[in-house]
Protein backbone atom coordinates (compact mmCIF):
# COMPACT_ATOMS: atom_id res chain seq x y z
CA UNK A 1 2.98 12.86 -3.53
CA UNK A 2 5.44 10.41 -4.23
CA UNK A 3 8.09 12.28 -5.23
CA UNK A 4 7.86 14.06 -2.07
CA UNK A 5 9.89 13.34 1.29
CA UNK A 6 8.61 13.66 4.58
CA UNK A 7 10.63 14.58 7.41
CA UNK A 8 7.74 13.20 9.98
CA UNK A 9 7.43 9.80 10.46
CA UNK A 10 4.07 9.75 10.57
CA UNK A 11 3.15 10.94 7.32
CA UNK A 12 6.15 8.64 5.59
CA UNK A 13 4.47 6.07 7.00
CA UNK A 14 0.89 7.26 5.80
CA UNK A 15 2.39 7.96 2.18
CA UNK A 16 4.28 4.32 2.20
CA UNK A 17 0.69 2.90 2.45
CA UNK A 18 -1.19 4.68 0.47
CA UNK A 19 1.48 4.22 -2.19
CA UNK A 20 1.19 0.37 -1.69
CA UNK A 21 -2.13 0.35 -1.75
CA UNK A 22 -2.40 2.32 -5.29
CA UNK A 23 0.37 -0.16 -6.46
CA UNK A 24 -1.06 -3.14 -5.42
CA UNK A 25 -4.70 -2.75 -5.26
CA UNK A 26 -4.90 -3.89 -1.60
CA UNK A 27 -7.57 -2.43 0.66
CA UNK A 28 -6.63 -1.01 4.00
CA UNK A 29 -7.83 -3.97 6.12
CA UNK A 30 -6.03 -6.41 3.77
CA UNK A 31 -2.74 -4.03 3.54
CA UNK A 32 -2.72 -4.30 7.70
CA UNK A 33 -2.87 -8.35 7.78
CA UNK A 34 -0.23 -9.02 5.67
CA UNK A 35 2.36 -11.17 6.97
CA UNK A 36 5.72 -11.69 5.89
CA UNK A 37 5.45 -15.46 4.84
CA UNK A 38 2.71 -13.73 2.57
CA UNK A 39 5.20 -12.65 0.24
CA UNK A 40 7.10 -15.47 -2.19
CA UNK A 41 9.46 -15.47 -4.80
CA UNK A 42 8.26 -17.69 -7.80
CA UNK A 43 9.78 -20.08 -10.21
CA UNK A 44 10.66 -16.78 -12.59
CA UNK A 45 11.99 -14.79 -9.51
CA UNK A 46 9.19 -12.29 -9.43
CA UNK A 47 8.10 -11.26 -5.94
CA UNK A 48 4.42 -11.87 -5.22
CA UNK A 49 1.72 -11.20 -2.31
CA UNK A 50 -0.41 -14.37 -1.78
CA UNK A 51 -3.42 -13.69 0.62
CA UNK A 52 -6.89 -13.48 1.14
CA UNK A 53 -9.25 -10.69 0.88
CA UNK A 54 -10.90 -10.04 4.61
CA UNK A 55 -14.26 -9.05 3.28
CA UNK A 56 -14.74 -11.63 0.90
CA UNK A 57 -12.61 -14.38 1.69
CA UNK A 58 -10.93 -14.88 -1.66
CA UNK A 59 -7.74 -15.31 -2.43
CA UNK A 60 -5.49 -12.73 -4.12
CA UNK A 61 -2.12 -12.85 -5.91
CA UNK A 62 -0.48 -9.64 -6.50
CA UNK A 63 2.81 -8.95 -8.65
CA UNK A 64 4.81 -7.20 -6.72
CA UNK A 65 6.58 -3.60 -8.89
CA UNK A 66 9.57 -2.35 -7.91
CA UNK A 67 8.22 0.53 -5.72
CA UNK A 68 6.03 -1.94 -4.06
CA UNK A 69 9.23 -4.12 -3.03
CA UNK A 70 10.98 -0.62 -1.76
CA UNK A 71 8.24 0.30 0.02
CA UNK A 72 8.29 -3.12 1.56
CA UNK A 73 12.16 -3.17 2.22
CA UNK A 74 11.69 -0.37 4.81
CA UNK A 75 9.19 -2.16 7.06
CA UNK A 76 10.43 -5.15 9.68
CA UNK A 77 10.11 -8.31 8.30
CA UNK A 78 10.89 -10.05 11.62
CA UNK A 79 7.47 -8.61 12.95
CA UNK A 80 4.10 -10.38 12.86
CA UNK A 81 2.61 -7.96 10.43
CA UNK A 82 4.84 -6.25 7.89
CA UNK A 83 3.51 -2.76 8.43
CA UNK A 84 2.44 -1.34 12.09
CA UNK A 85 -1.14 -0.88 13.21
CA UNK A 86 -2.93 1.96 13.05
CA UNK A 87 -6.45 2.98 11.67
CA UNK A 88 -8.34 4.19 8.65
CA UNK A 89 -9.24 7.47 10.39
CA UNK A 90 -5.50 8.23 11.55
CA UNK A 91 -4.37 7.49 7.50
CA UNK A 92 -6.99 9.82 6.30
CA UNK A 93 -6.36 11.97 8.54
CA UNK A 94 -2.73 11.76 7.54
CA UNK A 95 -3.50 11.87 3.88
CA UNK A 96 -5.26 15.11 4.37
CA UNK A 97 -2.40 16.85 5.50
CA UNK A 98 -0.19 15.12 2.66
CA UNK A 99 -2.94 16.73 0.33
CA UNK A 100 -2.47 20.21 1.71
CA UNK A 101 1.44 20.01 1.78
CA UNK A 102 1.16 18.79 -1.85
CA UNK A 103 -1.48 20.73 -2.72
CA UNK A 104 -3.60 18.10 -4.21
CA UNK A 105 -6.68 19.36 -4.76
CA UNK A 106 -8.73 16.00 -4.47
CA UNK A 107 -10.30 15.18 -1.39
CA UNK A 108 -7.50 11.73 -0.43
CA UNK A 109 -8.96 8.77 1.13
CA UNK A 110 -7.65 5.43 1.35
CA UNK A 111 -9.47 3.86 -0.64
CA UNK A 112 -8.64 6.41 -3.51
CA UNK A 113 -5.53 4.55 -3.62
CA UNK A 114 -7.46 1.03 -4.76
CA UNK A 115 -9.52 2.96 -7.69
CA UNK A 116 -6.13 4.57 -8.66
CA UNK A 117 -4.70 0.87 -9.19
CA UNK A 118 -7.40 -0.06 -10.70
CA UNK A 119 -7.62 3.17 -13.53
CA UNK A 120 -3.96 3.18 -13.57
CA UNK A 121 -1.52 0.79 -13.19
CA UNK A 122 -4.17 -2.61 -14.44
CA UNK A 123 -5.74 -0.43 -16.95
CA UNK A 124 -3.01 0.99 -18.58
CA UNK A 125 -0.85 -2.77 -18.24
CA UNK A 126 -3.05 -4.04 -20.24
């Protein structure tokens, strides 16, 4: 899926998120809040998210890869929100298509993206 381009912009959109999502470990309702004065450069010059989780309340600092910050480089940053509204259902909805175009076999929901950070990109950084 991520090698693939999409001429609508509609499913570019639902791929960008995913994508973040399975880079950064952020759930949908989280990915949706983010602001731009959420992201910060530190002392080292590493790009970062700093926010808190919706559900829980806690806070949450993410390293931001390099796919992460291209994904982010397409969205407005002059906007309240970095990426624009929509809904879980439209996303899945969205992702199933992506799934049949790339023939994924796996039944794609959002929050497949969060348990694919979380097998792949913390588990194998370790």
């Amino acid at each position: 899926m991520e090698n693939k381009e999409f001429e609508n912009g509609i499913l570019k959109q639902v791929k960008d998120l995913f994508l973040f999502s399975c880079y950064t470990g952020l759930a949908f309702t989280d990915l949706l809040s983010l602001k731009p004065e959420d992201i910060f450069t530190n002392d080292d010059g590493m790009k970062w998210i700093r926010t808190s989780r919706a559900k829980a309340g806690t806070s949450v600092y993410v390293l931001l890869l390099k796919r992460v910050i291209s994904i982010l480089n397409i969205y407005n940053q002059d906007s309240e929100y970095i990426f624009p509204g929509t809904t879980n259902q439209n996303i899945n909805r969205g992702l199933k298509i992506i799934s049949e175009i790339c023939e994924i076999k796996k039944h794609l929901t959002f929050h497949i993206a969060r348990h694919t950070f979380a097998t792949t990109i913390t588990l194998m950084n370790q």
